[in-house]
PDB file of N, CA and C in Angstrom:
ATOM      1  N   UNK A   1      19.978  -7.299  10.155  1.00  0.00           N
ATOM      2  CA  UNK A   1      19.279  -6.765  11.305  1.00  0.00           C
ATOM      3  C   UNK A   1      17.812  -7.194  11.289  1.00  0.00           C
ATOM      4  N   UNK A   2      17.338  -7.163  10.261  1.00  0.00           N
ATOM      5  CA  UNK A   2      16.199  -7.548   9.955  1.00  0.00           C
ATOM      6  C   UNK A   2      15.557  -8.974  10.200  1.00  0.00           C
ATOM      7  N   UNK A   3      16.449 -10.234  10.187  1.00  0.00           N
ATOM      8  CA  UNK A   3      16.071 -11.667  10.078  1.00  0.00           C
ATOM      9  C   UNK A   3      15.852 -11.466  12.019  1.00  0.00           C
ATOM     10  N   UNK A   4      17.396 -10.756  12.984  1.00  0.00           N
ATOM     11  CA  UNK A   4      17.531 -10.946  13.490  1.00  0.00           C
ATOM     12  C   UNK A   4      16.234  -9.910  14.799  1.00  0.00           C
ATOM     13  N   UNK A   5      15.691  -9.063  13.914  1.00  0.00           N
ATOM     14  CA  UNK A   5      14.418  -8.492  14.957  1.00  0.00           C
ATOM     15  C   UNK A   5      13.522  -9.861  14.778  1.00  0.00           C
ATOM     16  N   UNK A   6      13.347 -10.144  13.379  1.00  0.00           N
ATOM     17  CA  UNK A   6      12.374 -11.204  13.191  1.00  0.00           C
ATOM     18  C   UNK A   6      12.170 -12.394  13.657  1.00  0.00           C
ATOM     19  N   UNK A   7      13.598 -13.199  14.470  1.00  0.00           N
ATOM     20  CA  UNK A   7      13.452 -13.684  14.810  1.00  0.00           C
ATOM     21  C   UNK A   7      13.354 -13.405  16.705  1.00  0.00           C
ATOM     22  N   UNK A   8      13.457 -12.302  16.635  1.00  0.00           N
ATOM     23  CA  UNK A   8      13.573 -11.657  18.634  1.00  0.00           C
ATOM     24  C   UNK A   8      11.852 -12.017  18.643  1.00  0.00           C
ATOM     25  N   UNK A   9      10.809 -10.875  17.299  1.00  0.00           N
ATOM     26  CA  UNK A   9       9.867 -10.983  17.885  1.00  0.00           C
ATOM     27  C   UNK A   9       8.928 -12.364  17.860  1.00  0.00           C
ATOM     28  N   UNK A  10       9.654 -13.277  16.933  1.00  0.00           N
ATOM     29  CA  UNK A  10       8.960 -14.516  16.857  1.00  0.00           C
ATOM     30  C   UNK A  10       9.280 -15.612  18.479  1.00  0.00           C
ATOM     31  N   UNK A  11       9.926 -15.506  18.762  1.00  0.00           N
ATOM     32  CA  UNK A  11      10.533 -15.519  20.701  1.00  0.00           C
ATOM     33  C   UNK A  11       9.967 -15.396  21.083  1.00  0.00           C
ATOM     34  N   UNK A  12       9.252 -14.001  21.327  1.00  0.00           N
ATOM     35  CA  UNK A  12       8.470 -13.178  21.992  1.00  0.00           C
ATOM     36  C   UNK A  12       7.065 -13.588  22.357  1.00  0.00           C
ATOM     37  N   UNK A  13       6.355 -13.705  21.176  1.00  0.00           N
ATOM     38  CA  UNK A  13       5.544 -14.496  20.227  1.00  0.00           C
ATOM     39  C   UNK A  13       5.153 -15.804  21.044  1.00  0.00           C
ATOM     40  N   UNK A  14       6.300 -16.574  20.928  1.00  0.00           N
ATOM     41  CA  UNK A  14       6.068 -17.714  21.058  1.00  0.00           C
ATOM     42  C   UNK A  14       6.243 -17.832  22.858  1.00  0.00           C
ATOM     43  N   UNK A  15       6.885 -16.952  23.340  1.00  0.00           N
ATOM     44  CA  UNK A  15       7.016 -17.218  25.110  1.00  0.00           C
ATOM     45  C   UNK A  15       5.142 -16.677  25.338  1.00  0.00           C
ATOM     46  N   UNK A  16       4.507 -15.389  24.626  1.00  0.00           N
ATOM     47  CA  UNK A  16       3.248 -14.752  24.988  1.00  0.00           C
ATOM     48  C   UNK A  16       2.361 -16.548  24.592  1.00  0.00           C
ATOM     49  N   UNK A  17       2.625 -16.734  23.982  1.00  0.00           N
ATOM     50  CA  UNK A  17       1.343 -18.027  23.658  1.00  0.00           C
ATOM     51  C   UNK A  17       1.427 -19.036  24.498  1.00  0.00           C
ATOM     52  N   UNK A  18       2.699 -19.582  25.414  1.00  0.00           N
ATOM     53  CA  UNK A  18       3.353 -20.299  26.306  1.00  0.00           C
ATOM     54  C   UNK A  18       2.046 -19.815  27.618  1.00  0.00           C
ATOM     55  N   UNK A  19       2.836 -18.335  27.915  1.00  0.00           N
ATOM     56  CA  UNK A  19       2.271 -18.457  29.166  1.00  0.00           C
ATOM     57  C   UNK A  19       0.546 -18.187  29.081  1.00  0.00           C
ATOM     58  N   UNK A  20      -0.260 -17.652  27.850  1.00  0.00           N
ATOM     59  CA  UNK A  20      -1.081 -17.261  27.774  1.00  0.00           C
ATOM     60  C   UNK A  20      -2.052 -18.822  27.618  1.00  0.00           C
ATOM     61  N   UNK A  21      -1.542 -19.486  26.924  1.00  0.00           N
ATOM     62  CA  UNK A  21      -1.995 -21.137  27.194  1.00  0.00           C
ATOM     63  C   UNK A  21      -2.031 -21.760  28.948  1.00  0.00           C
ATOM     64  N   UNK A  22      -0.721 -21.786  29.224  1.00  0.00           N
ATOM     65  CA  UNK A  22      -0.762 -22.062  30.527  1.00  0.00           C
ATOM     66  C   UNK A  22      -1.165 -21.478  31.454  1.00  0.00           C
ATOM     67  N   UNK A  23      -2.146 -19.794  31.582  1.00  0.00           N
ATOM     68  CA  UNK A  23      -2.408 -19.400  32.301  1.00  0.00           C
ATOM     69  C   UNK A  23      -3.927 -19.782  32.056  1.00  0.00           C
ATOM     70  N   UNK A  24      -4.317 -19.938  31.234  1.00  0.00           N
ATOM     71  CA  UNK A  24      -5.719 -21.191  30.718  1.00  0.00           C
ATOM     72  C   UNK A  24      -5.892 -22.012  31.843  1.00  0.00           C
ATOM     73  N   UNK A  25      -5.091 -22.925  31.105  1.00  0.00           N
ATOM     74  CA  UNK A  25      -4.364 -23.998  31.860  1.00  0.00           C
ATOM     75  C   UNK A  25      -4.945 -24.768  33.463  1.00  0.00           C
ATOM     76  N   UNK A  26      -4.286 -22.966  34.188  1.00  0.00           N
ATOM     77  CA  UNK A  26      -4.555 -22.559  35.584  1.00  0.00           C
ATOM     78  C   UNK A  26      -5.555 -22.438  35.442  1.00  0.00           C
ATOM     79  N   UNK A  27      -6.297 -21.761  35.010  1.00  0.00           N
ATOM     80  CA  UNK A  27      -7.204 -21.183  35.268  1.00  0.00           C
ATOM     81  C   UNK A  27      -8.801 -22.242  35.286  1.00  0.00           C
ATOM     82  N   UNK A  28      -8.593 -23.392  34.121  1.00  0.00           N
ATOM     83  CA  UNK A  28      -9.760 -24.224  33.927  1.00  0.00           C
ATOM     84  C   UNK A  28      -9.436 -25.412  35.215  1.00  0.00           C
ATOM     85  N   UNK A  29      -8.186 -25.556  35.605  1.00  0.00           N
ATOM     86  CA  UNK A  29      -8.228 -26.226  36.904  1.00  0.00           C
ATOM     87  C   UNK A  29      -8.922 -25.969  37.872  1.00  0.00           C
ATOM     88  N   UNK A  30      -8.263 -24.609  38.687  1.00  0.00           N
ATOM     89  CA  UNK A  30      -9.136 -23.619  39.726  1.00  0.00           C
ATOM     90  C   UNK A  30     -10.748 -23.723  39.520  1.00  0.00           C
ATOM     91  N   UNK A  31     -10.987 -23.853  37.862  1.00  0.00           N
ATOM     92  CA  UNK A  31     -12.370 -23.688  37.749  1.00  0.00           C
ATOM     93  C   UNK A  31     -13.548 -24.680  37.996  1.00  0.00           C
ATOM     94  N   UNK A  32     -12.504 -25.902  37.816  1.00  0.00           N
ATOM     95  CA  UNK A  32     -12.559 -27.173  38.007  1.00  0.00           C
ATOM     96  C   UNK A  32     -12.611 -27.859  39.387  1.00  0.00           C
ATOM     97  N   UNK A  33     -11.447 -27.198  40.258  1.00  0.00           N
ATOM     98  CA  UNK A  33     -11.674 -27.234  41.555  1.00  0.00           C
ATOM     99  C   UNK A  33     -13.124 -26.577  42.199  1.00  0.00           C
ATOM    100  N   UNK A  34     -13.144 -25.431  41.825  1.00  0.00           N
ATOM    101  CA  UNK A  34     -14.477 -24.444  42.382  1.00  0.00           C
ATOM    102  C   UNK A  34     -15.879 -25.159  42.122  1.00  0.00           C
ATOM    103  N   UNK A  35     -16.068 -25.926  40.999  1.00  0.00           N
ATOM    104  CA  UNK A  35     -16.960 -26.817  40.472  1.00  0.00           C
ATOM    105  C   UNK A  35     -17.544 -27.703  41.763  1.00  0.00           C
ATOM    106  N   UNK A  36     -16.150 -28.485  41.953  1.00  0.00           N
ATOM    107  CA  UNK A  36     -16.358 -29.163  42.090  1.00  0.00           C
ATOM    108  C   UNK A  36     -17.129 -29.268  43.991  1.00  0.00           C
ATOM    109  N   UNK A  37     -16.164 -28.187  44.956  1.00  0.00           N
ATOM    110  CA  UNK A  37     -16.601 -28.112  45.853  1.00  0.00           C
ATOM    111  C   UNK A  37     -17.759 -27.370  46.089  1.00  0.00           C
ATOM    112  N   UNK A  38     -18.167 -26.594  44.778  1.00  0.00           N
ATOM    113  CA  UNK A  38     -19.570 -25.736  44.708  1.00  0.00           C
ATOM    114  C   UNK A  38     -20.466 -27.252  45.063  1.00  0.00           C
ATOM    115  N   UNK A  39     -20.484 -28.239  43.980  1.00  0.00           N
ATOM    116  CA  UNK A  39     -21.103 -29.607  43.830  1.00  0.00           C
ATOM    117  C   UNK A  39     -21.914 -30.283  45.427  1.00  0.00           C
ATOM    118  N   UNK A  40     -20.306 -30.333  45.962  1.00  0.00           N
ATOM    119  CA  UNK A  40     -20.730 -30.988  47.741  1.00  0.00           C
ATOM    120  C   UNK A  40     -21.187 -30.088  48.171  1.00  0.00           C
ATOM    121  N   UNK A  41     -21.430 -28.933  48.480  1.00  0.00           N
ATOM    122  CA  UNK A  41     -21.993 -28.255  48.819  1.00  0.00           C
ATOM    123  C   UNK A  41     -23.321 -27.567  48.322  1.00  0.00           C
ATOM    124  N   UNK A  42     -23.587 -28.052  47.090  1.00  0.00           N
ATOM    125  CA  UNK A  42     -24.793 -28.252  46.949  1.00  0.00           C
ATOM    126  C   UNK A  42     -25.785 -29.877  47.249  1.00  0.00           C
ATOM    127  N   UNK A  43     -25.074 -31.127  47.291  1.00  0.00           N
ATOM    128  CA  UNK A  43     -25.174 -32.161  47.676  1.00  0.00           C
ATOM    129  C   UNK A  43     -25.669 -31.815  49.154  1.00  0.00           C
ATOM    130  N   UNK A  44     -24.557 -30.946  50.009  1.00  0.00           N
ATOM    131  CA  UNK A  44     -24.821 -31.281  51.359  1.00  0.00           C
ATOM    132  C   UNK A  44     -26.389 -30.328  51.533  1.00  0.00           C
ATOM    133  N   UNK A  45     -26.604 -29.112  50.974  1.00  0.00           N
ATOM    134  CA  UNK A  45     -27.428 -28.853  50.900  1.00  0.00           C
ATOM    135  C   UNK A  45     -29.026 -29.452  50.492  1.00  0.00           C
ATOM    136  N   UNK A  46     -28.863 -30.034  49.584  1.00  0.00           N
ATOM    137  CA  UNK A  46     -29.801 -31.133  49.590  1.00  0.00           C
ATOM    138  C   UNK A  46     -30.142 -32.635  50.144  1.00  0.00           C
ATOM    139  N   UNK A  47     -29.228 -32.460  50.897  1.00  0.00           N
ATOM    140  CA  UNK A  47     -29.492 -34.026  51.735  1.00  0.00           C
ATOM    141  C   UNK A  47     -29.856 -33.069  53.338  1.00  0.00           C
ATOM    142  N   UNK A  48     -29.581 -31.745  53.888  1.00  0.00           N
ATOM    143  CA  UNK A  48     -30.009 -31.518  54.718  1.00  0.00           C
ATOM    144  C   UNK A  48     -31.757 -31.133  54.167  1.00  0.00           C
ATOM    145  N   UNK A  49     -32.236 -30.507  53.264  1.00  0.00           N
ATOM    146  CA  UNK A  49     -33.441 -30.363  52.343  1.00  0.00           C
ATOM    147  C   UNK A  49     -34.280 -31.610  53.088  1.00  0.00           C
ATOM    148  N   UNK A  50     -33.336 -32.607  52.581  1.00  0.00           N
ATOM    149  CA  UNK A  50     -34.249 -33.927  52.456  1.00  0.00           C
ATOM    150  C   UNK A  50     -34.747 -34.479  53.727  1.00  0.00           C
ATOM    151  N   UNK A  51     -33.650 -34.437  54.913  1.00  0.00           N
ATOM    152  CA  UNK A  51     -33.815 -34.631  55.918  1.00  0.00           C
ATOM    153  C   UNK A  51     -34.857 -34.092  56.166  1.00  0.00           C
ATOM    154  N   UNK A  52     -35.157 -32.439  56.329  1.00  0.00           N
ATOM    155  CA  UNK A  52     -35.818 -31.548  56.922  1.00  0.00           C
ATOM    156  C   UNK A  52     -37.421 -31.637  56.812  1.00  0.00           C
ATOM    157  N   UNK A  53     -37.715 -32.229  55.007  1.00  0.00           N
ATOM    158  CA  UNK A  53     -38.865 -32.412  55.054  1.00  0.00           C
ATOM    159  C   UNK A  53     -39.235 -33.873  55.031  1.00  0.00           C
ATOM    160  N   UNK A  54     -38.428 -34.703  55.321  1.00  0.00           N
ATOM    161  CA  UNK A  54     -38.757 -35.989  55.716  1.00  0.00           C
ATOM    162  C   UNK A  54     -39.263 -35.546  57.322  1.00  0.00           C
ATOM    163  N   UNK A  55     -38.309 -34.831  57.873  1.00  0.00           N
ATOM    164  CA  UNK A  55     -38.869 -34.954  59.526  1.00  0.00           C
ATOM    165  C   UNK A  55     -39.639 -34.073  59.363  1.00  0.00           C
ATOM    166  N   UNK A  56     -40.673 -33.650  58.410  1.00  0.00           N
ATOM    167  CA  UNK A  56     -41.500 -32.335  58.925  1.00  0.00           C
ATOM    168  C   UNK A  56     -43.000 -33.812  58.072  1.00  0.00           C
ATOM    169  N   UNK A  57     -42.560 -34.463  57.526  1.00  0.00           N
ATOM    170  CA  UNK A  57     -43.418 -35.622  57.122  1.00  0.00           C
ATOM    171  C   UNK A  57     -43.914 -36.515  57.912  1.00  0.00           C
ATOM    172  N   UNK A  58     -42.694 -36.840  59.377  1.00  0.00           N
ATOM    173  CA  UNK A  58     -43.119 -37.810  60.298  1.00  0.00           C
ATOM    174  C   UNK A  58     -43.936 -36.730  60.990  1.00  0.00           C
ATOM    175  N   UNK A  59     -43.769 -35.732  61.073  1.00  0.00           N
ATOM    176  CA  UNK A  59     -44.550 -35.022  62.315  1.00  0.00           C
ATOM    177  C   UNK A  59     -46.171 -34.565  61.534  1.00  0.00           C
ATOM    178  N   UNK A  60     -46.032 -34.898  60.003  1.00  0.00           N
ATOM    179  CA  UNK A  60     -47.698 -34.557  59.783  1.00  0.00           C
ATOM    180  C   UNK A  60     -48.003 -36.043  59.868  1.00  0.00           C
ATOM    181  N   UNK A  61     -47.194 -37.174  59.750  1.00  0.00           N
ATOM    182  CA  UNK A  61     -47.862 -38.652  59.988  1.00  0.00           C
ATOM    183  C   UNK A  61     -48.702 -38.247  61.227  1.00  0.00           C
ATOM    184  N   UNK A  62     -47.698 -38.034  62.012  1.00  0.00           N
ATOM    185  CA  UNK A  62     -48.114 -38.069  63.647  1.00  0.00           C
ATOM    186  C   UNK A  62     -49.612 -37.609  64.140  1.00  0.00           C
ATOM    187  N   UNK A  63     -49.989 -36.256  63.461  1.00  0.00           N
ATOM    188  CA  UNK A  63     -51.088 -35.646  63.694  1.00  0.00           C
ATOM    189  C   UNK A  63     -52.184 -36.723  63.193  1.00  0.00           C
ATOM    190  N   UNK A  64     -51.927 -37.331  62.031  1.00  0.00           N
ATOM    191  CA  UNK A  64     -53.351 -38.027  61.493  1.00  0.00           C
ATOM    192  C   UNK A  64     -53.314 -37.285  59.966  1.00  0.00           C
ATOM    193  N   UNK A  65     -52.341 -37.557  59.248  1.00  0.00           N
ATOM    194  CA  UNK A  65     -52.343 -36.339  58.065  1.00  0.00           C
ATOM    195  C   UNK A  65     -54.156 -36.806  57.345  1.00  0.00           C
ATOM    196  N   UNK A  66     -54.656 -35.530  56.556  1.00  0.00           N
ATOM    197  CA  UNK A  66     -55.388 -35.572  55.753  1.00  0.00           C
ATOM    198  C   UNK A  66     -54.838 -35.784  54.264  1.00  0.00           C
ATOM    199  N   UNK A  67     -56.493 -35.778  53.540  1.00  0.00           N
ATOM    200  CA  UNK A  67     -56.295 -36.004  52.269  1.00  0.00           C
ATOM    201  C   UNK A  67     -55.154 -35.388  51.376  1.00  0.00           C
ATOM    202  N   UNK A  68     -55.422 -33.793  51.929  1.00  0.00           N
ATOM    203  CA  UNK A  68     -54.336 -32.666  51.048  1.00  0.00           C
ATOM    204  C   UNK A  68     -52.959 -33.173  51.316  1.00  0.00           C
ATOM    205  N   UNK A  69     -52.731 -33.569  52.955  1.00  0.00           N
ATOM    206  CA  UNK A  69     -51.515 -33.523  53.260  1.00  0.00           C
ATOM    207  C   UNK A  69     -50.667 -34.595  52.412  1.00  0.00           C
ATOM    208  N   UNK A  70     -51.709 -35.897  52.689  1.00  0.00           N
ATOM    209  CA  UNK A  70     -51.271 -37.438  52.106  1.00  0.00           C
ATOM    210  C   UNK A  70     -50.952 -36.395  50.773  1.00  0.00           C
ATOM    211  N   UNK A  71     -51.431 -35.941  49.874  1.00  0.00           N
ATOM    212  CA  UNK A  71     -51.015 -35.752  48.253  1.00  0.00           C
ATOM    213  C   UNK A  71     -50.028 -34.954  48.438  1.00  0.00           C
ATOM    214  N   UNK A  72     -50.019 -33.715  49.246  1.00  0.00           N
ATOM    215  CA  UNK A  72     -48.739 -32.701  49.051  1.00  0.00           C
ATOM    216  C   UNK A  72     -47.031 -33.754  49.664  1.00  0.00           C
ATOM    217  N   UNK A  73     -47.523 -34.748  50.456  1.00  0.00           N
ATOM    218  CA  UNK A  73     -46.366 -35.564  51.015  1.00  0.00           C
ATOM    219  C   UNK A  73     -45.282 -35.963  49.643  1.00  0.00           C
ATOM    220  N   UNK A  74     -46.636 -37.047  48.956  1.00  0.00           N
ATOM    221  CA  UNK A  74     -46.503 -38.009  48.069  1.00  0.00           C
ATOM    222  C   UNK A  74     -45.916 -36.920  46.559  1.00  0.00           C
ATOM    223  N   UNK A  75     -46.125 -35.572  46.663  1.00  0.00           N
ATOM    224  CA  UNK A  75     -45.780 -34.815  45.653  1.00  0.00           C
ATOM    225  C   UNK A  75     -43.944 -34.243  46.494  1.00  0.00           C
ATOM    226  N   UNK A  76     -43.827 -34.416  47.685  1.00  0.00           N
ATOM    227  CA  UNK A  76     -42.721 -34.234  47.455  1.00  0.00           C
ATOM    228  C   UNK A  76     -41.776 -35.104  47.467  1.00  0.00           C
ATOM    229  N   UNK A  77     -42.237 -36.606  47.670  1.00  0.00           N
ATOM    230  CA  UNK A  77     -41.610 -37.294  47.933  1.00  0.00           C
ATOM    231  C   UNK A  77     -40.873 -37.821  46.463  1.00  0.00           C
ATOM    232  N   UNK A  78     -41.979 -37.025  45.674  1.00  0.00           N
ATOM    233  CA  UNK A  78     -41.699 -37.235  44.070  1.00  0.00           C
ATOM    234  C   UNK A  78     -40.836 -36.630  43.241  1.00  0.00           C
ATOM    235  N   UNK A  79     -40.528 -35.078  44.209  1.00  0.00           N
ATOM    236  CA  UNK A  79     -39.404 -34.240  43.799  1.00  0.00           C
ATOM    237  C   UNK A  79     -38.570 -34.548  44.101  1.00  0.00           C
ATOM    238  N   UNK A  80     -38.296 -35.487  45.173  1.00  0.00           N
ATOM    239  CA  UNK A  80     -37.146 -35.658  46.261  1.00  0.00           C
ATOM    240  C   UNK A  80     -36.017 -36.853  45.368  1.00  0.00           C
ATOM    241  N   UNK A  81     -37.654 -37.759  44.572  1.00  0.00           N
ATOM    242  CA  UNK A  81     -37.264 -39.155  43.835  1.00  0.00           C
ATOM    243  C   UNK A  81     -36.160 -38.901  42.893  1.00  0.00           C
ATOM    244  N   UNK A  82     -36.974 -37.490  42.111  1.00  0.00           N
ATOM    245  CA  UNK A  82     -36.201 -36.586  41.083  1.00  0.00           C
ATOM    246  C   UNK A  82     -34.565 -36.166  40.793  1.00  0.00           C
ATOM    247  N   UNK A  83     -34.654 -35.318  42.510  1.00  0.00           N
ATOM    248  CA  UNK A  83     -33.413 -34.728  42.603  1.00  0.00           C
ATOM    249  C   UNK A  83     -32.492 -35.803  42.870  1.00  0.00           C
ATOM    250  N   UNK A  84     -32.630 -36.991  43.300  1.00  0.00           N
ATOM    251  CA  UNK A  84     -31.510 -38.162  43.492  1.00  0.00           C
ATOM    252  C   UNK A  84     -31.347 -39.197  42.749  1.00  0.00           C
ATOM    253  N   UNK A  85     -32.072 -38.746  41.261  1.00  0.00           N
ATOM    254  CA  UNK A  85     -31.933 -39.790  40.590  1.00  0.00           C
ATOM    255  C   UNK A  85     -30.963 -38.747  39.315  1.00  0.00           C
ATOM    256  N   UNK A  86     -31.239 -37.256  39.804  1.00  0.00           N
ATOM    257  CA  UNK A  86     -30.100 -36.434  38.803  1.00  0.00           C
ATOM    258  C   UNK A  86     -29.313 -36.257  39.304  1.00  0.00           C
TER     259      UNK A  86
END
């Protein structure tokens, strides 16, 4: 009786590690998926970014930018260099 519990709960055992692996498994996919469309959607978010203060750049060209402006431009144009080269 004894070999034969021993081997029920080693079954048991071995089906819990089955699905407890493969529910991993699932789970680093999904996580993998979520990654990944988090990603474009942070992409799309930063290419609308980029747009926004590019066109907010032609419109201080337009005025006649000053000194401050020329440097605050050229400082973002430097963050901008940043974020698309990571």
């Amino acid at each position: 009786m004894i070999p034969e519990s021993m081997f029920i709960l080693a079954v048991l055992a071995a089906v819990f590690l089955a699905g407890a692996s493969l529910g991993q498994l699932l789970l680093r996919l999904r996580l993998a998926k979520l990654e990944r469309a988090n990603m474009e959607i942070e992409q799309k978010k930063l290419s609308a970014l980029k747009k926004a203060i590019h066109s907010r750049a032609i419109i201080i060209e337009h005025r006649g930018p000053n000194q401050f402006e020329r440097e605050v431009r050229d400082e973002i144009d430097e963050i901008l260099g940043d974020i698309e080269n990571t």
